[in-house]
Every structure is written in structure tokens, then in C-alpha cells.
Protein backbone atom coordinates (compact mmCIF):
# COMPACT_ATOMS: atom_id res chain seq x y z
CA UNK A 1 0.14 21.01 18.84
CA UNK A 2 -2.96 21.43 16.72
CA UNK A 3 -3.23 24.79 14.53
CA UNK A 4 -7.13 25.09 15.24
CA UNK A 5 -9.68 23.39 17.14
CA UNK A 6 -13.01 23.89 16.33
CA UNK A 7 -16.77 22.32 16.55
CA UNK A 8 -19.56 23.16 13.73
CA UNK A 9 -22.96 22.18 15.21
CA UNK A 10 -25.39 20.60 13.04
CA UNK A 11 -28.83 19.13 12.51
CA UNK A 12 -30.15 16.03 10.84
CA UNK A 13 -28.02 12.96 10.02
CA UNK A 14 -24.22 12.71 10.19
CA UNK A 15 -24.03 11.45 6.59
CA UNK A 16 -25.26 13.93 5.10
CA UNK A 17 -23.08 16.39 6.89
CA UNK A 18 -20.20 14.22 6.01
CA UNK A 19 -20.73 14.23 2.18
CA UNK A 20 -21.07 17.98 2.49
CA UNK A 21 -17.92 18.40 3.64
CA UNK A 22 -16.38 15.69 1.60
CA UNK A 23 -17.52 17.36 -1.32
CA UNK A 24 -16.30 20.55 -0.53
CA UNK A 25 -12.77 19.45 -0.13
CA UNK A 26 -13.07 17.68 -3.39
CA UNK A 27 -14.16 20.82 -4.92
CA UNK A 28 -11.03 22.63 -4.14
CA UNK A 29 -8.88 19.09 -5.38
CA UNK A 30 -8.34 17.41 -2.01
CA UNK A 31 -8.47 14.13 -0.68
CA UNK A 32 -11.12 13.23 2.35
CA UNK A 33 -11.55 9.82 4.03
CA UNK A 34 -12.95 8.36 7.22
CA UNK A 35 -16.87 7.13 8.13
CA UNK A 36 -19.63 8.72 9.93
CA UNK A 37 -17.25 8.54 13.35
CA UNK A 38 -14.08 10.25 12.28
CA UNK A 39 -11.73 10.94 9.44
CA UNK A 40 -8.95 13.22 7.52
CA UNK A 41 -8.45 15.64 5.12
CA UNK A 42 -6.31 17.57 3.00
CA UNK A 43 -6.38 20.19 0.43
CA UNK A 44 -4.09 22.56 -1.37
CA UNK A 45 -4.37 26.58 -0.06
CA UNK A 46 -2.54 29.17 -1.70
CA UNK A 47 0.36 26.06 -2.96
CA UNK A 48 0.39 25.02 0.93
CA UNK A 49 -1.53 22.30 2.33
CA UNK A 50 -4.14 22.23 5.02
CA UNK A 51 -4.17 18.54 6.48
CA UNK A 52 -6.78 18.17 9.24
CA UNK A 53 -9.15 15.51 11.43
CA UNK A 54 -12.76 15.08 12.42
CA UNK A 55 -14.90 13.67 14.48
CA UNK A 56 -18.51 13.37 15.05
CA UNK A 57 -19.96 14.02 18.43
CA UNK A 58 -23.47 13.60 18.85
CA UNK A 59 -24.80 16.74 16.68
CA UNK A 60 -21.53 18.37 16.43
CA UNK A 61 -18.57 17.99 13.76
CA UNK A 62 -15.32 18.47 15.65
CA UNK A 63 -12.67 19.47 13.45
CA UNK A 64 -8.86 19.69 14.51
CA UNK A 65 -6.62 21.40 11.79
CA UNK A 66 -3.16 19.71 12.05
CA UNK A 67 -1.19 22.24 9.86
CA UNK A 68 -1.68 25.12 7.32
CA UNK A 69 -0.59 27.94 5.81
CA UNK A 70 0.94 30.77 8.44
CA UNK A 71 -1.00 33.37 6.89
CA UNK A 72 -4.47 31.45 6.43
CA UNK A 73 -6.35 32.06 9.99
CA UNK A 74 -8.11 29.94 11.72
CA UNK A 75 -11.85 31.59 11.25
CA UNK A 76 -11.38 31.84 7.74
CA UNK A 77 -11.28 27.93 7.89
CA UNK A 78 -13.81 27.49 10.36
CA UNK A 79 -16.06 30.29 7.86
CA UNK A 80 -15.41 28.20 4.73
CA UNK A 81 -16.27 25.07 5.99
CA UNK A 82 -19.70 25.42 7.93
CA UNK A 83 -20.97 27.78 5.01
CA UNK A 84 -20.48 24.37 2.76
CA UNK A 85 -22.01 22.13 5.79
CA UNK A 86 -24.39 24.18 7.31
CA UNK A 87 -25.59 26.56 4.45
């Protein structure tokens, strides 16, 4: 079972998004790989890892977190990543 589900709309190309988001991962010294359908990530939180998916649906960036740390919640995931993407 999935730690978090969630979607981040968005507007304008899907590549764009993407490298957003890759380089925000990168920025905190984690891997990201895939193409403009779907992909992975990881990073390092806190000394524990956060290792999630995505996909890209129409104008929205589905991402499934896989595991992370017990005390890191879900919205402050979801906050961190669509203020890189979407601000």
C-alpha cells in the first residue's frame, strides 16, 4: 500500500513540469528518472528516504509516494513539491 497519493495540476507543457521537479529532487541530492509519461524518485529526508512514482495525465502530475519517513506527512510532501512545480 502506497503512503500518499496525490495529483498536482498544471499548465503548459509536461517537460517543463518534469525538469521542475527533477531539479528539485536533485537539489536536495536525489536521484529522478523516467520521460514525459512516468517515472521515479528518491531523496534523502531527515537520514530516511522518500522513494516515489509519477505519472502524467493529461494536465495533471500524479504522484504516488511508495515509502517515507513516519513522521514526514503527506501534505508537507505534496506542499514542497507543487511550490517547486507550480510556483
Amino acid at each position: 500500500m502506497a503512503a500518499c497519493n496525490f495529483s498536482i495540476p498544471f499548465t503548459g507543457e509536461a517537460t517543463s513540469v518534469l525538469a521542475k521537479a527533477k531539479a528539485a529532487v536533485q537539489k536536495q541530492g536525489g536521484q529522478f528518472t523516467g520521460d514525459t509519461n512516468s517515472g521515479q524518485f528518491s531523496v534523502s529526508v531527515f537520514g530516511n528516504e522518500i522513494v516515489g512514482t509519477y505519472s502524467v495525465g493529461g494536465t495533471n502530475l500524479d504522484i504516488v509516494i511508495e515509502s517515507k519517513p513516519f513522521l514526514l506527512p503527506c501534505g508537507a510532501i505534496e506542499g514542497f513539491l507543487k511550490s517547486q512545480i507550480t510556483g
